[in-house]
C-alpha atoms as a PDB file:
ATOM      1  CA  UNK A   1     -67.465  16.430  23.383  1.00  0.00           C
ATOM      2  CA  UNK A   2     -68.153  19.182  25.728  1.00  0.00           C
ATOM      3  CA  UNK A   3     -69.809  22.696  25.122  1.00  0.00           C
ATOM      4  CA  UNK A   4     -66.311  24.665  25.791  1.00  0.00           C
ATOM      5  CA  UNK A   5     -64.500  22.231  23.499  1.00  0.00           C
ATOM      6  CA  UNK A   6     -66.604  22.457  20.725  1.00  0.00           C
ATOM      7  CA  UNK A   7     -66.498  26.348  21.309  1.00  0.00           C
ATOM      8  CA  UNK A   8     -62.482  26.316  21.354  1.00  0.00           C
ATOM      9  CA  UNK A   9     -61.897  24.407  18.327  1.00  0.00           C
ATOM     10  CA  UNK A  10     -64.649  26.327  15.873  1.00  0.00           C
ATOM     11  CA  UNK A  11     -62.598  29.389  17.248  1.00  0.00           C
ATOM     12  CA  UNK A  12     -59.236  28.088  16.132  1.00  0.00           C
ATOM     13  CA  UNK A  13     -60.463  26.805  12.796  1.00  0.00           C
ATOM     14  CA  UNK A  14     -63.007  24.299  12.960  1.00  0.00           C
ATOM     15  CA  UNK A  15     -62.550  20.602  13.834  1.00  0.00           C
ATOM     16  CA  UNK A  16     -64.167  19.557   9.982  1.00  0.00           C
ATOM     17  CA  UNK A  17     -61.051  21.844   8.011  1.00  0.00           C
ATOM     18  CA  UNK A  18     -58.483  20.090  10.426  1.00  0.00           C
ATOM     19  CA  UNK A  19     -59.295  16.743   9.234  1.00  0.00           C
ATOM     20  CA  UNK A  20     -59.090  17.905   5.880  1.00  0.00           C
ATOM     21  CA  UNK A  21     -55.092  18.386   6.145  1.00  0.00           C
ATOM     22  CA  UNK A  22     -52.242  16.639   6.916  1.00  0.00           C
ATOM     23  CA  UNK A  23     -48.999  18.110   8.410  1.00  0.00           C
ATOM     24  CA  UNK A  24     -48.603  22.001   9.450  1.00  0.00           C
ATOM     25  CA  UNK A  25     -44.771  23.555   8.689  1.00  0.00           C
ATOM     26  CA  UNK A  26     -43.916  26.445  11.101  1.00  0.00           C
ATOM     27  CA  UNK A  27     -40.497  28.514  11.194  1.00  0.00           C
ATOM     28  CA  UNK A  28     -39.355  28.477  14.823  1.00  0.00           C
ATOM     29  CA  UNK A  29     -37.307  30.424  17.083  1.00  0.00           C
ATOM     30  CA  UNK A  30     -36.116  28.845  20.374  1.00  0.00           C
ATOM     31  CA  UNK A  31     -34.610  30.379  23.408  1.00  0.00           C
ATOM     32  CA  UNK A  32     -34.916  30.316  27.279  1.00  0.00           C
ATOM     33  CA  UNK A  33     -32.893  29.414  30.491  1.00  0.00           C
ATOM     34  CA  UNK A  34     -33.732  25.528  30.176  1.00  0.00           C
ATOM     35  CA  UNK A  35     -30.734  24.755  27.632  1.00  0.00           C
ATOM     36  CA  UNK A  36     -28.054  26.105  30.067  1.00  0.00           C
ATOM     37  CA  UNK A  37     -29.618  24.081  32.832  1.00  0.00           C
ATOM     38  CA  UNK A  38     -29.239  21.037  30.561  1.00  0.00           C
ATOM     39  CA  UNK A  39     -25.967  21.438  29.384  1.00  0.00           C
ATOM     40  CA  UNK A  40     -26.766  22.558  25.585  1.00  0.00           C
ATOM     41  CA  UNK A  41     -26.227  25.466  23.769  1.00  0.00           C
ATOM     42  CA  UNK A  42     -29.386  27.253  22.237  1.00  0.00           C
ATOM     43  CA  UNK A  43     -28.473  28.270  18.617  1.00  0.00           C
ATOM     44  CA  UNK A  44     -31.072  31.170  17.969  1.00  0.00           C
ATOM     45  CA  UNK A  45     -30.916  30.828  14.551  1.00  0.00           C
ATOM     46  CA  UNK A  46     -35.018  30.280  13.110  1.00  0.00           C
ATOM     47  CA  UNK A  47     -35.571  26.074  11.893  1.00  0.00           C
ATOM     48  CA  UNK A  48     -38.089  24.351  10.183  1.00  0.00           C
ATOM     49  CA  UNK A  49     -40.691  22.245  12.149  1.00  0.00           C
ATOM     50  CA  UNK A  50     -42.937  19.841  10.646  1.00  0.00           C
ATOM     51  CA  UNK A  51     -45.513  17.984  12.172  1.00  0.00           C
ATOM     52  CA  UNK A  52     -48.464  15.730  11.471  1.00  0.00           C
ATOM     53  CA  UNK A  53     -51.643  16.216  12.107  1.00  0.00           C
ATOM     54  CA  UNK A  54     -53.147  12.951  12.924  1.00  0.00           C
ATOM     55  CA  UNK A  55     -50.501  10.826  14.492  1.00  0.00           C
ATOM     56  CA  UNK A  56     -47.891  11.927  16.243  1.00  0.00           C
ATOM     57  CA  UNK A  57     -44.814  12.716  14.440  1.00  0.00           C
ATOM     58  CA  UNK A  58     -42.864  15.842  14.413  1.00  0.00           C
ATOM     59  CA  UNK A  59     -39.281  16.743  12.488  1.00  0.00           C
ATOM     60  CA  UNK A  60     -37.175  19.832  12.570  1.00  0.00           C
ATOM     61  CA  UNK A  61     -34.186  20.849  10.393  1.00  0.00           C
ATOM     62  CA  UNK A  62     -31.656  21.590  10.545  1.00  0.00           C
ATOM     63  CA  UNK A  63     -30.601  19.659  13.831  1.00  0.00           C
ATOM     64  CA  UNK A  64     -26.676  19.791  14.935  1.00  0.00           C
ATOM     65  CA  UNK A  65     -25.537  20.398  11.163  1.00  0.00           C
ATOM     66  CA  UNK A  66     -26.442  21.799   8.059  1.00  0.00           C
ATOM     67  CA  UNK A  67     -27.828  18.645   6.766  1.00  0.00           C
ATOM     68  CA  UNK A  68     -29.470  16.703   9.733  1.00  0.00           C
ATOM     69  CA  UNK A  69     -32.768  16.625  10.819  1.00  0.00           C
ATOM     70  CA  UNK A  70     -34.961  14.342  13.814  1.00  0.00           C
ATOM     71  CA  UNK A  71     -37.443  11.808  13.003  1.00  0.00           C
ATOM     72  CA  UNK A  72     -39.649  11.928  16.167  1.00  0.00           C
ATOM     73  CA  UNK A  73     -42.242   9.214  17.065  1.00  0.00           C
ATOM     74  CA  UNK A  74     -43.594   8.083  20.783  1.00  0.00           C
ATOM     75  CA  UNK A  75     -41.497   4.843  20.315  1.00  0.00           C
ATOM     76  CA  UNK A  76     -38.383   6.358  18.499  1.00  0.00           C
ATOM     77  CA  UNK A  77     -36.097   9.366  17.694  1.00  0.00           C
ATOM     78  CA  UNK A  78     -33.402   9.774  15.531  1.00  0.00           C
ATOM     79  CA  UNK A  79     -31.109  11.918  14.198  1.00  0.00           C
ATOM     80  CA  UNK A  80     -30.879  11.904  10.125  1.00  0.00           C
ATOM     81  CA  UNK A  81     -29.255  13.205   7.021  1.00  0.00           C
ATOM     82  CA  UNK A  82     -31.530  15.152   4.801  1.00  0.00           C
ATOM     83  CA  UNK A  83     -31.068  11.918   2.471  1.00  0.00           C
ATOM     84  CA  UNK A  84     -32.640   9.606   5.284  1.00  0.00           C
ATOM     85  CA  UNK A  85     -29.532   7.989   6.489  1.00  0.00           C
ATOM     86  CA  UNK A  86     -29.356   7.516  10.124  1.00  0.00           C
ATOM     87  CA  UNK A  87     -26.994   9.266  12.363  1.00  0.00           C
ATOM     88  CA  UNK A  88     -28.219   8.112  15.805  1.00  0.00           C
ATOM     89  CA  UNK A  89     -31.348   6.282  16.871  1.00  0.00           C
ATOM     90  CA  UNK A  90     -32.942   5.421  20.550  1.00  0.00           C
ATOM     91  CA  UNK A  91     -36.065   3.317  21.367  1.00  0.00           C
ATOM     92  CA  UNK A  92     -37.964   3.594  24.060  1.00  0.00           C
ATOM     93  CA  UNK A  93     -36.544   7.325  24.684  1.00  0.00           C
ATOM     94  CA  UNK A  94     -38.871   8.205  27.315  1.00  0.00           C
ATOM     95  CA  UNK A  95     -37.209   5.532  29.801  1.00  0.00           C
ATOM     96  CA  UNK A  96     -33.637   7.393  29.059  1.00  0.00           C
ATOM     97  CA  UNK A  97     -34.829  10.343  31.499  1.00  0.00           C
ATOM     98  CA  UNK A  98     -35.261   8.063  34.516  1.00  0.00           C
ATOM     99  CA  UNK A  99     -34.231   9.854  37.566  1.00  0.00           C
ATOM    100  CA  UNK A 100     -33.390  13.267  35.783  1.00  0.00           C
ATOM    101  CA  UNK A 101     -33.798  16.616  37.286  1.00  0.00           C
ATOM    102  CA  UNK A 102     -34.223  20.123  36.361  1.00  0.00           C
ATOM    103  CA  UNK A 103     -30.515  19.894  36.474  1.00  0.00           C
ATOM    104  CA  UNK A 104     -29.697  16.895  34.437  1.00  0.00           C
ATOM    105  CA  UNK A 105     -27.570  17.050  31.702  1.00  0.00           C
ATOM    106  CA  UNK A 106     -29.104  16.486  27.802  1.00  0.00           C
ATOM    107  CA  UNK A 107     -27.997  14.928  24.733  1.00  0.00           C
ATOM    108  CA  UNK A 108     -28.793  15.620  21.455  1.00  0.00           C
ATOM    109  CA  UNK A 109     -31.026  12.897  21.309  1.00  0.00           C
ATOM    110  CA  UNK A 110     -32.493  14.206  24.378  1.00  0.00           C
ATOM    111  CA  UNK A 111     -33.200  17.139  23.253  1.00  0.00           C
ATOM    112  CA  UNK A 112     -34.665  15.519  19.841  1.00  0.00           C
ATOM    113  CA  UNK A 113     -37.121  13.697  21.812  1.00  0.00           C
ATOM    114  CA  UNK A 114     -38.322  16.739  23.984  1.00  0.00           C
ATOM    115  CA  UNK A 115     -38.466  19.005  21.047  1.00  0.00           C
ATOM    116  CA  UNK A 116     -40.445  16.291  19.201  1.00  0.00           C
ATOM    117  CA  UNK A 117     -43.215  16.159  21.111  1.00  0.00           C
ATOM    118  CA  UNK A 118     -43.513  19.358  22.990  1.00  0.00           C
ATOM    119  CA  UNK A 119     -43.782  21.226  19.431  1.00  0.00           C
ATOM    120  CA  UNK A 120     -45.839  18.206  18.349  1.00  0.00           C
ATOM    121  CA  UNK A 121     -48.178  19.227  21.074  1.00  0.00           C
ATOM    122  CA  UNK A 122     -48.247  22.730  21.017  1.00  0.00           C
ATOM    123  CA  UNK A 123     -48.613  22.743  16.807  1.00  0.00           C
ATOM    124  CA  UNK A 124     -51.922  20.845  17.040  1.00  0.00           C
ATOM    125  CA  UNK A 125     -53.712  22.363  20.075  1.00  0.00           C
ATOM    126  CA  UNK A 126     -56.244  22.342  20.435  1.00  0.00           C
ATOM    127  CA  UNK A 127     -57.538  20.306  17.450  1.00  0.00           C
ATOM    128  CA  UNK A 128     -55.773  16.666  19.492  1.00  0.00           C
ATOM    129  CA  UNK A 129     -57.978  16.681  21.576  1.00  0.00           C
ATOM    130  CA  UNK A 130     -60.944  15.600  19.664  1.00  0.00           C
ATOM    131  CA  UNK A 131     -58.263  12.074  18.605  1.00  0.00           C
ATOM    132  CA  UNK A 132     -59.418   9.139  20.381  1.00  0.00           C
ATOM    133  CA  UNK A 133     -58.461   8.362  23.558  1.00  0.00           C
ATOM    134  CA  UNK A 134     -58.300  11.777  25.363  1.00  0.00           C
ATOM    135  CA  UNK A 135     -59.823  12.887  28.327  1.00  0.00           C
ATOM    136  CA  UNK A 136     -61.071  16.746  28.486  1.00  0.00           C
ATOM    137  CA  UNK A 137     -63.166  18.183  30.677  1.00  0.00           C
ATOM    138  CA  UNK A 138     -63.663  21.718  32.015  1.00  0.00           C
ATOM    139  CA  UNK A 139     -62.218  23.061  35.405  1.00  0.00           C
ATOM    140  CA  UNK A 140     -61.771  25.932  37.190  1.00  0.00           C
ATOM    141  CA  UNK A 141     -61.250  29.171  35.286  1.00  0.00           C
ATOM    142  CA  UNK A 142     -58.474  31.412  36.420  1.00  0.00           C
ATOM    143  CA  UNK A 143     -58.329  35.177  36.697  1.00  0.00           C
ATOM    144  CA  UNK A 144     -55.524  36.970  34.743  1.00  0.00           C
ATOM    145  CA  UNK A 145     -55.336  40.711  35.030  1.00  0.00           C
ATOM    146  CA  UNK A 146     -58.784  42.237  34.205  1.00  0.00           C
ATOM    147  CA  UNK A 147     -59.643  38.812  32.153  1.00  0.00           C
ATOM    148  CA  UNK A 148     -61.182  35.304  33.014  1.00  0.00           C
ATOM    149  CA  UNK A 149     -59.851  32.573  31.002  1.00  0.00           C
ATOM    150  CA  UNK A 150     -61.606  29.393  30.737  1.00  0.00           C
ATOM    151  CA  UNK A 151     -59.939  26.223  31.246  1.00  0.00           C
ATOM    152  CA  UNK A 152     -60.022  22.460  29.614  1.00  0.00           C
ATOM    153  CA  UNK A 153     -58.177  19.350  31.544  1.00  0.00           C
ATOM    154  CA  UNK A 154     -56.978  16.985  29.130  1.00  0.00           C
ATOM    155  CA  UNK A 155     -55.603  13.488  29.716  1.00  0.00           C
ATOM    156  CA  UNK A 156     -53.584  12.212  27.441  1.00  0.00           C
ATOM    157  CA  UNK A 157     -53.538   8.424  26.199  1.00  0.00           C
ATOM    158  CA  UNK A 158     -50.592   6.344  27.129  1.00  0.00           C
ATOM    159  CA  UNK A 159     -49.572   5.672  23.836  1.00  0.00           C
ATOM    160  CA  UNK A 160     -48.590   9.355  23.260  1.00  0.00           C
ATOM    161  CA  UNK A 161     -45.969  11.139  24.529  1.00  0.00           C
ATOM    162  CA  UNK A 162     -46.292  14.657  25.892  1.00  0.00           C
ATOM    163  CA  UNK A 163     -44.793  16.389  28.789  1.00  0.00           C
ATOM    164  CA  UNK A 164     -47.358  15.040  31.019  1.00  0.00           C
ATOM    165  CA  UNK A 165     -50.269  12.795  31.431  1.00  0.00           C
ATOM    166  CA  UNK A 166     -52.763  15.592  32.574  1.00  0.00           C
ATOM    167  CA  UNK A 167     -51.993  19.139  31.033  1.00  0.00           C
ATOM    168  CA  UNK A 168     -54.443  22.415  31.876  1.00  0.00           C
ATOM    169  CA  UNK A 169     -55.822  24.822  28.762  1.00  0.00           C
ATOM    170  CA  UNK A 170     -56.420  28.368  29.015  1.00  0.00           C
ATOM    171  CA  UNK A 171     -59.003  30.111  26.656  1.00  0.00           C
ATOM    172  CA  UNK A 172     -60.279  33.639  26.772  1.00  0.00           C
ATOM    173  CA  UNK A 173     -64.172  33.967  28.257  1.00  0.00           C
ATOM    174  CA  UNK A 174     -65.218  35.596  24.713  1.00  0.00           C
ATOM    175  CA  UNK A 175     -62.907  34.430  21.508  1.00  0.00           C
ATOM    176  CA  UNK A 176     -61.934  31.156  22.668  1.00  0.00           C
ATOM    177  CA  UNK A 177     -58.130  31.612  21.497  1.00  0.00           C
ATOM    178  CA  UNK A 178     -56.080  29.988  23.674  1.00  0.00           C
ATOM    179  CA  UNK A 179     -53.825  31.923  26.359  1.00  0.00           C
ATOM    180  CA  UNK A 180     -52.256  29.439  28.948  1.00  0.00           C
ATOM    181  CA  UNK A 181     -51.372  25.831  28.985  1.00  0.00           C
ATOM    182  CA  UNK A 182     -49.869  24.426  32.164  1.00  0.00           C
ATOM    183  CA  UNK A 183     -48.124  21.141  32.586  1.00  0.00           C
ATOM    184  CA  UNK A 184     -45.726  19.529  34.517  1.00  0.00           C
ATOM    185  CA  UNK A 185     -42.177  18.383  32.355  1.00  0.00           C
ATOM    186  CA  UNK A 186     -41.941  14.876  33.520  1.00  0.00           C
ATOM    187  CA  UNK A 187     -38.348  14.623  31.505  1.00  0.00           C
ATOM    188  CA  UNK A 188     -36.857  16.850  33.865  1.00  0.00           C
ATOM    189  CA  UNK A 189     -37.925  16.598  36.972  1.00  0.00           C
ATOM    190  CA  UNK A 190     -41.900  17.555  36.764  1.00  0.00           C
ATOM    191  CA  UNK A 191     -41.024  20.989  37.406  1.00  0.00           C
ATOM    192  CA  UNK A 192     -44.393  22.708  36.978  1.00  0.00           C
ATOM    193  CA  UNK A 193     -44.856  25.211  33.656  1.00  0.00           C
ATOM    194  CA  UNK A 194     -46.769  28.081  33.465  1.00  0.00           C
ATOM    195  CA  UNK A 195     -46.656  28.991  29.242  1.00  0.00           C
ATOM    196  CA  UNK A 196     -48.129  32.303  27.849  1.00  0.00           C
ATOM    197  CA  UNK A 197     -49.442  31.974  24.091  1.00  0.00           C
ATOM    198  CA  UNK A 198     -50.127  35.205  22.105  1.00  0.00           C
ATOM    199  CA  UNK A 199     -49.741  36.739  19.121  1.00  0.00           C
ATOM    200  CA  UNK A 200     -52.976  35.102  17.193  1.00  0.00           C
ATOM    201  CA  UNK A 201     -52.495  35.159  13.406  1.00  0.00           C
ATOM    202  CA  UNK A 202     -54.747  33.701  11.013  1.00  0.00           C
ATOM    203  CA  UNK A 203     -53.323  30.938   8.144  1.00  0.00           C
ATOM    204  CA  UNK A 204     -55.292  29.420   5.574  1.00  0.00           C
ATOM    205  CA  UNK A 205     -58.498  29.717   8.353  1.00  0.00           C
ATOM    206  CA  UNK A 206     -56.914  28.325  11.349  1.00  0.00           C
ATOM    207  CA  UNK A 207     -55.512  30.667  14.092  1.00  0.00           C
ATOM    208  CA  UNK A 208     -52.074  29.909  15.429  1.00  0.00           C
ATOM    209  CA  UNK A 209     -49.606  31.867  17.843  1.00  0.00           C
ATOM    210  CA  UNK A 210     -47.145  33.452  16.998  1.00  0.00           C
ATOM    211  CA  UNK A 211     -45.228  33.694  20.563  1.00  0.00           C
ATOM    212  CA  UNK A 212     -45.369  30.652  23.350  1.00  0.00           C
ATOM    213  CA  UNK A 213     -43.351  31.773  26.636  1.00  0.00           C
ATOM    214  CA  UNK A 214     -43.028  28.969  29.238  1.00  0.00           C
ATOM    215  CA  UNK A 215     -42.332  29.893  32.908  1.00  0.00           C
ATOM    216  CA  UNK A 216     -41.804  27.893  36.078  1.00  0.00           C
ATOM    217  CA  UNK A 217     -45.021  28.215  37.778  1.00  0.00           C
ATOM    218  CA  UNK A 218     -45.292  29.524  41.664  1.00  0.00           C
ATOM    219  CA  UNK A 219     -47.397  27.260  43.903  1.00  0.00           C
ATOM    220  CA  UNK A 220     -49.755  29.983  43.621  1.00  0.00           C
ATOM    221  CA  UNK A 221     -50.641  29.243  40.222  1.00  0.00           C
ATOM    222  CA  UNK A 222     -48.764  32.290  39.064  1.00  0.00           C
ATOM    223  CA  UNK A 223     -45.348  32.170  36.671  1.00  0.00           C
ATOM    224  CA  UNK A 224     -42.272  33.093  38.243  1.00  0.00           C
ATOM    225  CA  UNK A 225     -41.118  35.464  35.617  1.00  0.00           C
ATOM    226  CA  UNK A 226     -37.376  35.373  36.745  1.00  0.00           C
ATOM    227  CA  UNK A 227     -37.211  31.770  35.832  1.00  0.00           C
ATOM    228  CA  UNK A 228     -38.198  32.328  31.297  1.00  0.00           C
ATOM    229  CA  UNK A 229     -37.343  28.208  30.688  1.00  0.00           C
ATOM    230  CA  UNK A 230     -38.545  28.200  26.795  1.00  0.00           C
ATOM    231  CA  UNK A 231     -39.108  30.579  24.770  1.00  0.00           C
ATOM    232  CA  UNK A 232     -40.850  30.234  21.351  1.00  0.00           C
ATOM    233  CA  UNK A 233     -41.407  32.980  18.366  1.00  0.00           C
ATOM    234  CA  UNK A 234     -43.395  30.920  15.870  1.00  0.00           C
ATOM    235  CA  UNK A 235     -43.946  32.038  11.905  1.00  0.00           C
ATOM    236  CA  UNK A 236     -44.796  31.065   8.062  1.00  0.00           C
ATOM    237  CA  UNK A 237     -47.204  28.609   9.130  1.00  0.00           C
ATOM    238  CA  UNK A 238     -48.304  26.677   6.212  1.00  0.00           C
ATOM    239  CA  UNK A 239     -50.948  23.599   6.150  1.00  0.00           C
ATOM    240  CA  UNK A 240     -50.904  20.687   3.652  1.00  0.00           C
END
C-alpha cells in the first residue's frame, strides 16, 4: 500500500474500524440534468441507501413505489417488494448498455443498476481500495483555486462494476479528505465526469460527505459547470 493511501484512509477513519463493520445506511437526495437526458423523471424526494462494506452490494428504497426497493450485485439487479418478492430481474446488466450514449434512453432497471454501483462506490471510498484486486497508485496532483489536491489512480478488478475501469481521486495536500473523483461513465457513452465532494461530517469516527456534485469535465481537466449531470446531498449516515 502506498504512503498517500495509507495517509487517505487513517484520515477518513482508519482502515482497522472499517473492517470492523458491515453495511453503512445514508439518506440521499438525487438531482441533476442526467435523468432528462435519459428519459426519467428525478423524484427529489430523500431515499434510503444501503450498502455493504465488503462486497459489493447496494439497495435503495423506496424505488418506483412505496413498497419497492433494488437488490444490486455486479451480476444482477432487481427490482423488489419490501417482502422480497421480485418485480423485475436482469443478469448480466452491464451488457444491456451496449452502444448507449449520453442520449440513450433508461429503464428502471437501468437506472437500478447505475444507482447500484455508483452509490456503492462513492459510500465506501476510499476504504475499497485496500479489497483485493485493486490497482492504486499516485499521479499527478492538480491545482484547484489557491489549493493542491493530491491524487490516487485506482484500477478496478473486473469482477466489480463501477463506472469505469480506471477512476482518478482527489485529496487535499494537508487533511487528506477527499475533494474530486473523476471517471469516465462507460453506461452512457464514457462521457468524462468531473465530481466535487464536500461537506465533511464526522459519524461514529469515519468522515463522509455530505454533498457529491458531478460535472461533465472540459478537456482541460476543468468541469463544465453548465452541464450539473448528478447531483447528490447525502445525510444520517449510520454504520453497522
Amino acid at each position: 500500500m502506498n504512503n498517500l493511501l495509507q495517509d487517505v484512509l487513517e484520515a477518513h477513519g482508519g482502515l482497522r474500524r472499517w473492517n470492523e463493520m458491515n453495511t453503512v445506511r445514508a439518506r440521499i437526495a438525487t438531482g441533476g440534468g442526467l435523468w432528462a437526458l435519459k428519459g426519467l423523471v428525478q423524484d427529489a424526494a430523500p431515499r434510503q441507501m444501503q450498502v455493504s462494506l465488503h462486497e459489493e452490494f447496494a439497495s435503495v428504497a423506496p424505488f418506483g413505489q412505496p413498497d419497492w426497493r433494488t437488490s444490486f450485485r455486479p451480476g444482477r439487479v432487481a427490482i423488489e417488494t419490501t417482502a422480497g418478492e421480485v418485480v423485475r430481474e436482469l443478469a448480466d446488466p452491464r451488457a444491456s448498455f451496449a452502444g448507449h450514449t449520453m442520449n440513450s434512453p433508461w429503464n428502471p432497471l437501468h437506472r437500478a443498476y447505475f444507482n447500484g454501483y455508483a452509490m456503492w462506490t462513492y459510500l465506501t471510498t476510499p476504504f475499497f481500495m485496500a479489497m483485493p484486486g485493486f490497482e492504486v497508485s499516485e499521479i499527478e496532483p492538480i491545482a484547484e483555486g489557491e489549493e493542491t489536491w493530491r491524487g490516487l489512480r485506482a484500477k478496478f478488478p473486473r469482477h466489480l462494476a463501477s463506472h469505469s475501469d480506471e477512476q482518478d481521486f482527489y485529496f487535499g495536500d494537508k487533511d487528506f479528505l477527499l475533494r474530486r473523483h473523476d471517471y469516465h461513465v462507460d453506461v452512457a457513452g464514457a462521457f468524462p465526469a468531473a465530481q466535487y465532494v464536500d461537506g465533511m461530517v464526522e459519524v461514529q469516527g469515519f468522515r463522509m460527505p455530505t454533498r457529491r456534485r458531478a460535472y461533465v469535465r472540459g478537456p482541460d481537466m476543468k468541469p463544465v459547470r453548465d452541464l450539473l449531470m448528478v447531483a447528490i446531498d447525502l445525510s444520517g449516515y449510520r454504520f453497522s
